[in-house]
C-alpha atoms as a PDB file:
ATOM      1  CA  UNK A   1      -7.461  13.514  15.184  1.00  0.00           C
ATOM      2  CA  UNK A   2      -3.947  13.220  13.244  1.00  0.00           C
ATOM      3  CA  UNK A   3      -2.251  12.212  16.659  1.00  0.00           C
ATOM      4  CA  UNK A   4      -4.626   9.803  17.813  1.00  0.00           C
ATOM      5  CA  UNK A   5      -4.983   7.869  14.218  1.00  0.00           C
ATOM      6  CA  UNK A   6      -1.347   7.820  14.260  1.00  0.00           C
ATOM      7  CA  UNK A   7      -1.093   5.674  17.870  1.00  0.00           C
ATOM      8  CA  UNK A   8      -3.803   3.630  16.457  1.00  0.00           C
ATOM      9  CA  UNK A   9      -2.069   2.746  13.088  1.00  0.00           C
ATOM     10  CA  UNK A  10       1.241   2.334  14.656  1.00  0.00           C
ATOM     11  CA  UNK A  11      -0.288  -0.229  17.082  1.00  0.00           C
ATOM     12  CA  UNK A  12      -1.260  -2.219  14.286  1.00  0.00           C
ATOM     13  CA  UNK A  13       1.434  -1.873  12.034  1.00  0.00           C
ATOM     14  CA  UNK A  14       3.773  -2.845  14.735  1.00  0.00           C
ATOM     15  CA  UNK A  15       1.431  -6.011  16.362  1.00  0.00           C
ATOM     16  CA  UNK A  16       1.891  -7.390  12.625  1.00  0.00           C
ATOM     17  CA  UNK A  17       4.687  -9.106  10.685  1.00  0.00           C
ATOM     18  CA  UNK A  18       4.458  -5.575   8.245  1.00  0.00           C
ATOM     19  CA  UNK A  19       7.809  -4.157  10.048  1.00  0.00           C
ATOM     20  CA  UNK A  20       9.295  -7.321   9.383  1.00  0.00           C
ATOM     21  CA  UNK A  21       9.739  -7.033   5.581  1.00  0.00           C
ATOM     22  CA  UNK A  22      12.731  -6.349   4.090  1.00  0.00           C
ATOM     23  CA  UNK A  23      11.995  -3.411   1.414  1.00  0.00           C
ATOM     24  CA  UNK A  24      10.572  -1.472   4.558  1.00  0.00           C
ATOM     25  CA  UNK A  25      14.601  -1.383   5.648  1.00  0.00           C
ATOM     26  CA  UNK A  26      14.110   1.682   3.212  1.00  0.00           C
ATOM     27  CA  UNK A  27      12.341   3.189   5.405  1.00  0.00           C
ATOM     28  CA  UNK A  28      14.376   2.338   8.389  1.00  0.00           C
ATOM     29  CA  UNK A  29      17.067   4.281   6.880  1.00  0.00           C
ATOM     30  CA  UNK A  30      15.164   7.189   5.815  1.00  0.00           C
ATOM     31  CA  UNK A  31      14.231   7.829   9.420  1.00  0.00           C
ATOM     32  CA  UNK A  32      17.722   8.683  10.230  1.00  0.00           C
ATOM     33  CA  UNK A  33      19.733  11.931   9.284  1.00  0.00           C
ATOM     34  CA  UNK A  34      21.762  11.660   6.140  1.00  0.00           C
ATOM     35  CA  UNK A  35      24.845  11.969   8.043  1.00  0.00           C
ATOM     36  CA  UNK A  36      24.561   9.154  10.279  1.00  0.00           C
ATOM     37  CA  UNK A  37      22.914   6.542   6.982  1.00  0.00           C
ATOM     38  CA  UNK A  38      26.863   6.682   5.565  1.00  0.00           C
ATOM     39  CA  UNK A  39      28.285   6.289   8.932  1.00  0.00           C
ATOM     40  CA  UNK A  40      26.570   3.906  10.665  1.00  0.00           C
ATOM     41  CA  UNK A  41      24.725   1.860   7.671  1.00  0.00           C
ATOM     42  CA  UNK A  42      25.109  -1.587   9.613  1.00  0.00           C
ATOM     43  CA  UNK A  43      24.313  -0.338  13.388  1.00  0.00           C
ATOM     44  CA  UNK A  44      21.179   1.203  11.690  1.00  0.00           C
ATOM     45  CA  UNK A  45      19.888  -1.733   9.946  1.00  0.00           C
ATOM     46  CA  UNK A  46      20.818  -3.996  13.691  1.00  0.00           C
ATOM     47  CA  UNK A  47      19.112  -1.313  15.713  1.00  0.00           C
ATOM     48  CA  UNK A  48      16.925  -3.052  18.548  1.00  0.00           C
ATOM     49  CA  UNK A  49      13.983  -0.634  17.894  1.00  0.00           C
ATOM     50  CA  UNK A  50      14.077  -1.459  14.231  1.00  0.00           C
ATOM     51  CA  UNK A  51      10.434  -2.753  14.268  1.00  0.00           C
ATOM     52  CA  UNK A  52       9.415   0.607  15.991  1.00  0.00           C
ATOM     53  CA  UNK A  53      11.004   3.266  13.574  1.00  0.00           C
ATOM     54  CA  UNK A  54       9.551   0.865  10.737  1.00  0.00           C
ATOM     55  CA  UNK A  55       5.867   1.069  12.234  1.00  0.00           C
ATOM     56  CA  UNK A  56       6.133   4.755  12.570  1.00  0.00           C
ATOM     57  CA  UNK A  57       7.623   6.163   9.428  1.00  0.00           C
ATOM     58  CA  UNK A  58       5.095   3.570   7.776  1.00  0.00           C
ATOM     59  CA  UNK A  59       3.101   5.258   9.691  1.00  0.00           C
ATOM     60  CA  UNK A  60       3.706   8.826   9.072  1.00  0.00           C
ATOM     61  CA  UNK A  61       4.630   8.635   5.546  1.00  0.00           C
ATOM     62  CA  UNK A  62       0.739   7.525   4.559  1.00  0.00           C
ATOM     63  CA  UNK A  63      -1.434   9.369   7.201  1.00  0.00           C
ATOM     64  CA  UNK A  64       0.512  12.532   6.805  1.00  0.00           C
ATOM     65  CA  UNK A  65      -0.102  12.112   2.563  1.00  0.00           C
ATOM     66  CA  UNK A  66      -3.692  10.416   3.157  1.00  0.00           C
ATOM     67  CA  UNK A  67      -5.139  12.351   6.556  1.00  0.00           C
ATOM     68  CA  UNK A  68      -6.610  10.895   9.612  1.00  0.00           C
ATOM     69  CA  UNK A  69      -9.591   9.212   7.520  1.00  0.00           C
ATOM     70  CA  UNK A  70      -7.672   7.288   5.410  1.00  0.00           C
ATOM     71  CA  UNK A  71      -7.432   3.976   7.171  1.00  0.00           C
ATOM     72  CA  UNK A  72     -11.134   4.336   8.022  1.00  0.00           C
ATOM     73  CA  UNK A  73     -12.282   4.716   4.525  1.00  0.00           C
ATOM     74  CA  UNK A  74     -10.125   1.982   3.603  1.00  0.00           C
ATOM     75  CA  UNK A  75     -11.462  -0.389   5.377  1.00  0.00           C
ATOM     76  CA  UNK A  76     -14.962   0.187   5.199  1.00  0.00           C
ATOM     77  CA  UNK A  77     -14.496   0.030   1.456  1.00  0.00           C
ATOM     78  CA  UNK A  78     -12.290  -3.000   1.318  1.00  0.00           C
ATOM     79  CA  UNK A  79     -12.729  -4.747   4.626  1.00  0.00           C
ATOM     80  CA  UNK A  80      -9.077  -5.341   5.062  1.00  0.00           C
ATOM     81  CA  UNK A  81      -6.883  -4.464   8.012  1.00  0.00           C
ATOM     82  CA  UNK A  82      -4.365  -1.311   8.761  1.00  0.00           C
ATOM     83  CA  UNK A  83      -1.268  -3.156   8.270  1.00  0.00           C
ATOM     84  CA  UNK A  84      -2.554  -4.670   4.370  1.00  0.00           C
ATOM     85  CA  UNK A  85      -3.873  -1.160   3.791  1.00  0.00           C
ATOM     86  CA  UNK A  86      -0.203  -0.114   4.673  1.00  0.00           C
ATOM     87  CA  UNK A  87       1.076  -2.585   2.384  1.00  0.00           C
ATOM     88  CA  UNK A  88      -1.045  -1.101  -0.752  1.00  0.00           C
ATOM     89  CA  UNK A  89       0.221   2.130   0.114  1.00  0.00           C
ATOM     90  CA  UNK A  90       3.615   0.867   0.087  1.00  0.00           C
ATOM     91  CA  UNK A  91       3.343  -0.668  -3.340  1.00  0.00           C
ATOM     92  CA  UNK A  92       1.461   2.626  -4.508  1.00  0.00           C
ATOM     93  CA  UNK A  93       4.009   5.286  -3.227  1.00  0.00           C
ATOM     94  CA  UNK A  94       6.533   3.107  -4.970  1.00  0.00           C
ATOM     95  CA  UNK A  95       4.712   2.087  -8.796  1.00  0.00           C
ATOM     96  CA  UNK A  96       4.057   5.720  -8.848  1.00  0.00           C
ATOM     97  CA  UNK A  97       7.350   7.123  -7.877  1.00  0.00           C
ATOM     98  CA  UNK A  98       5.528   9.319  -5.606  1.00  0.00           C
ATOM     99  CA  UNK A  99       7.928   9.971  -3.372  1.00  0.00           C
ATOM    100  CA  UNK A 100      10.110  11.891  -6.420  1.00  0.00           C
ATOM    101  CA  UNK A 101       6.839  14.040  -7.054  1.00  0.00           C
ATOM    102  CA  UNK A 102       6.006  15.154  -3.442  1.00  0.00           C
ATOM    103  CA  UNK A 103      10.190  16.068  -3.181  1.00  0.00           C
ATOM    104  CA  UNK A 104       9.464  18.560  -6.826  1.00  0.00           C
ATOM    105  CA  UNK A 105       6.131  19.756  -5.324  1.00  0.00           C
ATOM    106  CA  UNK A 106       7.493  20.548  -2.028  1.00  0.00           C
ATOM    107  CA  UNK A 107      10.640  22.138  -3.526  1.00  0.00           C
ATOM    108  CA  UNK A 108       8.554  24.905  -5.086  1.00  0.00           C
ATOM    109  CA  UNK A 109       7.952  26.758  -1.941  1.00  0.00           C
ATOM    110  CA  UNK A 110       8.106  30.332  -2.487  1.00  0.00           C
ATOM    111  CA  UNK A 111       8.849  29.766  -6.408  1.00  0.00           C
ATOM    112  CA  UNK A 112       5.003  28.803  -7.720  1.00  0.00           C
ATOM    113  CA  UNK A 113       1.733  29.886  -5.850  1.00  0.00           C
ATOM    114  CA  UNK A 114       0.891  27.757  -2.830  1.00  0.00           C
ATOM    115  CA  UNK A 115      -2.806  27.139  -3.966  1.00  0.00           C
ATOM    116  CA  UNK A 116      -0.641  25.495  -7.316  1.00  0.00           C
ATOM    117  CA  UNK A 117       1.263  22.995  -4.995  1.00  0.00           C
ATOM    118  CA  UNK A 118      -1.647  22.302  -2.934  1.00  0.00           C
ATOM    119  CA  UNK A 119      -3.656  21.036  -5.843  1.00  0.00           C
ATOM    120  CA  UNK A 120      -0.534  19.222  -7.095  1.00  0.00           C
ATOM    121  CA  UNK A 121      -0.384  17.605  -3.533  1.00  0.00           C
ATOM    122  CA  UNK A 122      -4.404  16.846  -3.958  1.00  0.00           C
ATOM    123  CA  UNK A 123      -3.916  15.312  -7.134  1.00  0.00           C
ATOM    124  CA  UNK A 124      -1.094  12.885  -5.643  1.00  0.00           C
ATOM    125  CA  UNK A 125      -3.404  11.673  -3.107  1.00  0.00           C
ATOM    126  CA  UNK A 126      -6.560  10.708  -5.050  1.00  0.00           C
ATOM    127  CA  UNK A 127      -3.722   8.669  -7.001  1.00  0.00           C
ATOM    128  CA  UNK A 128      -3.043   7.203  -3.382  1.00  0.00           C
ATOM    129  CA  UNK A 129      -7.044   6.698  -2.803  1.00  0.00           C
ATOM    130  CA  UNK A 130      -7.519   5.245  -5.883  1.00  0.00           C
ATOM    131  CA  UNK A 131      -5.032   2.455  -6.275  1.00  0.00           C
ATOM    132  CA  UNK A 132      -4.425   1.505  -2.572  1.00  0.00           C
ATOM    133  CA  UNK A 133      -8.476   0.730  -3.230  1.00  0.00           C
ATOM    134  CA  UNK A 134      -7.128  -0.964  -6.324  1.00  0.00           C
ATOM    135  CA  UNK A 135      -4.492  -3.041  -4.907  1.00  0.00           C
ATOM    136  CA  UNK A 136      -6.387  -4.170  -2.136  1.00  0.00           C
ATOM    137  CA  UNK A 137      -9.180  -5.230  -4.224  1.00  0.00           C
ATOM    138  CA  UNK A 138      -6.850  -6.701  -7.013  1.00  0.00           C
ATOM    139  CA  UNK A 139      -4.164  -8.435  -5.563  1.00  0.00           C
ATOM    140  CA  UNK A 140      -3.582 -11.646  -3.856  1.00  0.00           C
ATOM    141  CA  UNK A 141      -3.128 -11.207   0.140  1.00  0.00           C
ATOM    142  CA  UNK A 142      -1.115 -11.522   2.449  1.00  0.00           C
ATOM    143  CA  UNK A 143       0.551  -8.159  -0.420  1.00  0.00           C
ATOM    144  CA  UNK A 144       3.621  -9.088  -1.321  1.00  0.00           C
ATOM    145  CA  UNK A 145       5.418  -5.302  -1.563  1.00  0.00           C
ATOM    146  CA  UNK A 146       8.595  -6.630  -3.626  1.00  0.00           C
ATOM    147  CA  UNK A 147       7.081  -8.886  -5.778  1.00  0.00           C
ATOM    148  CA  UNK A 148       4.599  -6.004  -6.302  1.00  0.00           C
ATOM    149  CA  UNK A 149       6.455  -3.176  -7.234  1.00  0.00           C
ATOM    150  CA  UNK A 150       8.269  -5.517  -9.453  1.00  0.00           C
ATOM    151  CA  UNK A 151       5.169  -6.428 -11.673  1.00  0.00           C
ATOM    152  CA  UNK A 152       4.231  -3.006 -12.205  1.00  0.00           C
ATOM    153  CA  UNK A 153       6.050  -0.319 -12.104  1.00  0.00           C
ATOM    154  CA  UNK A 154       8.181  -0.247 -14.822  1.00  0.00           C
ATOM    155  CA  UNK A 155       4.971  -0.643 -17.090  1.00  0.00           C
ATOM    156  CA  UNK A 156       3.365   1.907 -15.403  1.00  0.00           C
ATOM    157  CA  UNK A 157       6.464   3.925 -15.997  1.00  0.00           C
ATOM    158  CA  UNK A 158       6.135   2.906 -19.950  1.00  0.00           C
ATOM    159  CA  UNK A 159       2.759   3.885 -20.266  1.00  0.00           C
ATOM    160  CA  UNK A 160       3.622   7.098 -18.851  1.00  0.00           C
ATOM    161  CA  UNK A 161       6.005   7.740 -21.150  1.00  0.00           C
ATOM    162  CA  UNK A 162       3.433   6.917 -24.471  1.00  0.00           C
ATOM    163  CA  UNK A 163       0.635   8.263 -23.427  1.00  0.00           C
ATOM    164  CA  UNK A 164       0.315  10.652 -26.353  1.00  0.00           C
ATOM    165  CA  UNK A 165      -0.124   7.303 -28.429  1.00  0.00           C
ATOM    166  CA  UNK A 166      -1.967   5.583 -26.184  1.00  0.00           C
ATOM    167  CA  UNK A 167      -5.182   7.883 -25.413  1.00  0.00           C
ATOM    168  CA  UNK A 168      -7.580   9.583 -27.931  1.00  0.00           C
ATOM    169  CA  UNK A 169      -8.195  12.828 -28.528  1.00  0.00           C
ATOM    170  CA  UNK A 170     -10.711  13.289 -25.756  1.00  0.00           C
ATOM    171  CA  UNK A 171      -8.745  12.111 -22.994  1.00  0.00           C
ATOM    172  CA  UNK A 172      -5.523  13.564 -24.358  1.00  0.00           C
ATOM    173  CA  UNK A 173      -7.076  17.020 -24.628  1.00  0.00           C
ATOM    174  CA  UNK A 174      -8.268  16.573 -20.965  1.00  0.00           C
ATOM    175  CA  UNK A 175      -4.677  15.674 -19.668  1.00  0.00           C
ATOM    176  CA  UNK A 176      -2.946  18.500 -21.376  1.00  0.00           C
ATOM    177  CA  UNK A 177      -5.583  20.889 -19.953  1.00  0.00           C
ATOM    178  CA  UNK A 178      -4.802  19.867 -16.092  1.00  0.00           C
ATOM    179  CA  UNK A 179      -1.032  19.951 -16.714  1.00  0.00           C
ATOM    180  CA  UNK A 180      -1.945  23.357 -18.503  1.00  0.00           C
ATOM    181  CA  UNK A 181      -3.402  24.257 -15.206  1.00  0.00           C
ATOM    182  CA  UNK A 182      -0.253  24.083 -13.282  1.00  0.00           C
ATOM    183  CA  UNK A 183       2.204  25.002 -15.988  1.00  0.00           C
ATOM    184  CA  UNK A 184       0.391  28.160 -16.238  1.00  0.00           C
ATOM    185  CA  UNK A 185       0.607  28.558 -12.408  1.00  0.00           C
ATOM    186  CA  UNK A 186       4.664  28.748 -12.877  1.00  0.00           C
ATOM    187  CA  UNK A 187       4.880  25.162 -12.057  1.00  0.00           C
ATOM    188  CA  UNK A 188       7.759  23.575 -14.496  1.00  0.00           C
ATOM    189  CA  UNK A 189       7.239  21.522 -17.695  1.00  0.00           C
ATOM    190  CA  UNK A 190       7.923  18.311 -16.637  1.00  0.00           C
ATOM    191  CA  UNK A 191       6.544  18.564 -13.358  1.00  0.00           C
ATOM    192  CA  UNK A 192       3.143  19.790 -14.317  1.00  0.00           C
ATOM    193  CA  UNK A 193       2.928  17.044 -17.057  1.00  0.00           C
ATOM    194  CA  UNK A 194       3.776  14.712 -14.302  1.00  0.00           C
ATOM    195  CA  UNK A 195       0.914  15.344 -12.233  1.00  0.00           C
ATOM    196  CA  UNK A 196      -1.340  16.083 -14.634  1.00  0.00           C
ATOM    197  CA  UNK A 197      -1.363  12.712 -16.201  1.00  0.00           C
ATOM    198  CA  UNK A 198      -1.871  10.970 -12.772  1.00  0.00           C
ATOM    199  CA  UNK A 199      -5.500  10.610 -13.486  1.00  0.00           C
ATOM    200  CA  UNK A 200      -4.888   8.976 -16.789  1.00  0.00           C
ATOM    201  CA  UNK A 201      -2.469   6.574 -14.946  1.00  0.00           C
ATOM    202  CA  UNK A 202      -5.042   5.190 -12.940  1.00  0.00           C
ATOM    203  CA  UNK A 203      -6.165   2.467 -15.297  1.00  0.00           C
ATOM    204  CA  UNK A 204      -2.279   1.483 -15.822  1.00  0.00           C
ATOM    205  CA  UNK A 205      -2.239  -1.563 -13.020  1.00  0.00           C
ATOM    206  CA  UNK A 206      -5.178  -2.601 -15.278  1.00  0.00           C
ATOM    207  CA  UNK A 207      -3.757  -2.805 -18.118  1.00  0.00           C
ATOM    208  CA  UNK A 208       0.159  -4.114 -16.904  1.00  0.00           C
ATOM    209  CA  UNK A 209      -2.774  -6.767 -15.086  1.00  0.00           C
ATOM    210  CA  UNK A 210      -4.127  -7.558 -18.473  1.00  0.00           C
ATOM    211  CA  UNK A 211      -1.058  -7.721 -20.273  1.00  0.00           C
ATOM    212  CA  UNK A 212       0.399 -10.420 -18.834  1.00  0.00           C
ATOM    213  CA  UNK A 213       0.568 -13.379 -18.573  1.00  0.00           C
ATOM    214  CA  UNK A 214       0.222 -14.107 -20.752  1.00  0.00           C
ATOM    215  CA  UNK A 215       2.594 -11.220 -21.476  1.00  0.00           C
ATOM    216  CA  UNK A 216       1.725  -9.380 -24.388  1.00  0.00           C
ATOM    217  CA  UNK A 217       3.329  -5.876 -25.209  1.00  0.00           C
ATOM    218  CA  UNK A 218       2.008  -3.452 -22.260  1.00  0.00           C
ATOM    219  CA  UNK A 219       1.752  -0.429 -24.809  1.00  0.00           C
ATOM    220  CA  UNK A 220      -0.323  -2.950 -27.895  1.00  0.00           C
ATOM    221  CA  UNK A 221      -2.208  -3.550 -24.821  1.00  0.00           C
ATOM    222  CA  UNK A 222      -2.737   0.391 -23.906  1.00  0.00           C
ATOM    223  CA  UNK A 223      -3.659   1.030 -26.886  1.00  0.00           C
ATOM    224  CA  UNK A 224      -6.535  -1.722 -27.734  1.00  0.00           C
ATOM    225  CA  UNK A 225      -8.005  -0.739 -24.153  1.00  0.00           C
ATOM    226  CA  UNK A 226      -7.861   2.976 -24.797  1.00  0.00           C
ATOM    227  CA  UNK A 227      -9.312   2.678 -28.062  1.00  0.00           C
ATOM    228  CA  UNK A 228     -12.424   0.195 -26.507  1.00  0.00           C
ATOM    229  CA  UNK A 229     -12.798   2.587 -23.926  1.00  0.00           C
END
């Protein structure tokens, strides 16, 4: 089922003007050994199946984090197409530093119980569910991935940071108790605070949305909606 969604979604991907954007070069690049990306930067980024490797590490990157389902469920929730549920998941993987958190996750093989990283990995991708849903629903189309990224992720990284002043005790208590989960597992610190406030981070495209414009303080922001919630 994997396989065949995949030929599907690349068909679409690569009959639309998604391969064409520049921030995907990133993911020209990535397609490539690391040894060749400082050799041959320039005949990488003028490579005449450029639109191809584009379409199918878009490609791979979300149906191998989201499963054969994914584009299905997206559109019968949001109506919109493959390539501008591609685009969400572009903008998600990105706002969220996801890509950093699969790398930790993925590193622990052998180190912290595999049922540990396989909720960590669950966790991830209701993130992915939940704000791809979010940005399709939310955001002016055609997506624009740069401009995007740009408007949100370094509040989402902010509120991250504050969360301890943002939520109450409620919610607090509940986020400590899923990082608890993991750190107790043998998962590190950091990484099981990371993934545990995911959840928590869900409403933070909300609030970045409501902050501005007319561009009040994200985190005075945080706080009023935490505390009406």
């Amino acid at each position: 089922m994997l396989a065949y969604t995949k030929n599907v979604t690349y068909q679409e991907l690569l009959d639309s003007d998604l391969p064409d954007d520049p921030l995907l070069s990133e993911d020209l690049v990535r397609y490539f050994p690391p040894v060749l990306e400082k050799r041959y930067a320039e005949n990488i980024q003028n490579h005449r199946l450029r639109r191809e490797i584009i379409a199918t590490s878009v490609t791979n990157s979300m149906l191998n984090r989201t499963g054969p389902g994914f584009i299905t469920e997206m559109k019968q929730r949001t109506g919109r197409s493959a390539p501008e549920i591609a685009r969400a998941y572009t903008i998600v993987r990105d706002v969220f530093d996801l890509r950093s958190l699969w790398q930790r996750i993925e590193a622990l093989d052998n180190i912290a119980p595999s049922e540990a990283q396989t909720a960590m990995l669950h966790e991830t991708g209701r993130t992915v569910e939940r704000m791809t849903e979010w940005f399709l629903r939310n955001e002016a189309h055609p997506l624009d991935i740069r401009s995007n990224i740009e408007t949100y992720k370094s509040g989402v990284q902010k509120l991250g940071g504050n969360l301890p002043v943002i939520l109450g005790d409620v919610a607090l208590d509940a986020m400590r108790k899923r990082a608890k989960r993991f750190k107790s597992a043998g998962v590190p610190d950091d990484l099981s605070a990371a993934v545990g406030q995911l959840k928590v981070l869900s409403s933070s495209c909300d609030v970045v949305r409501l902050a501005g414009p007319p561009n009040l303080p994200v985190l005075d922001t945080a706080i009023v909606y935490s505390r009406i919630g």
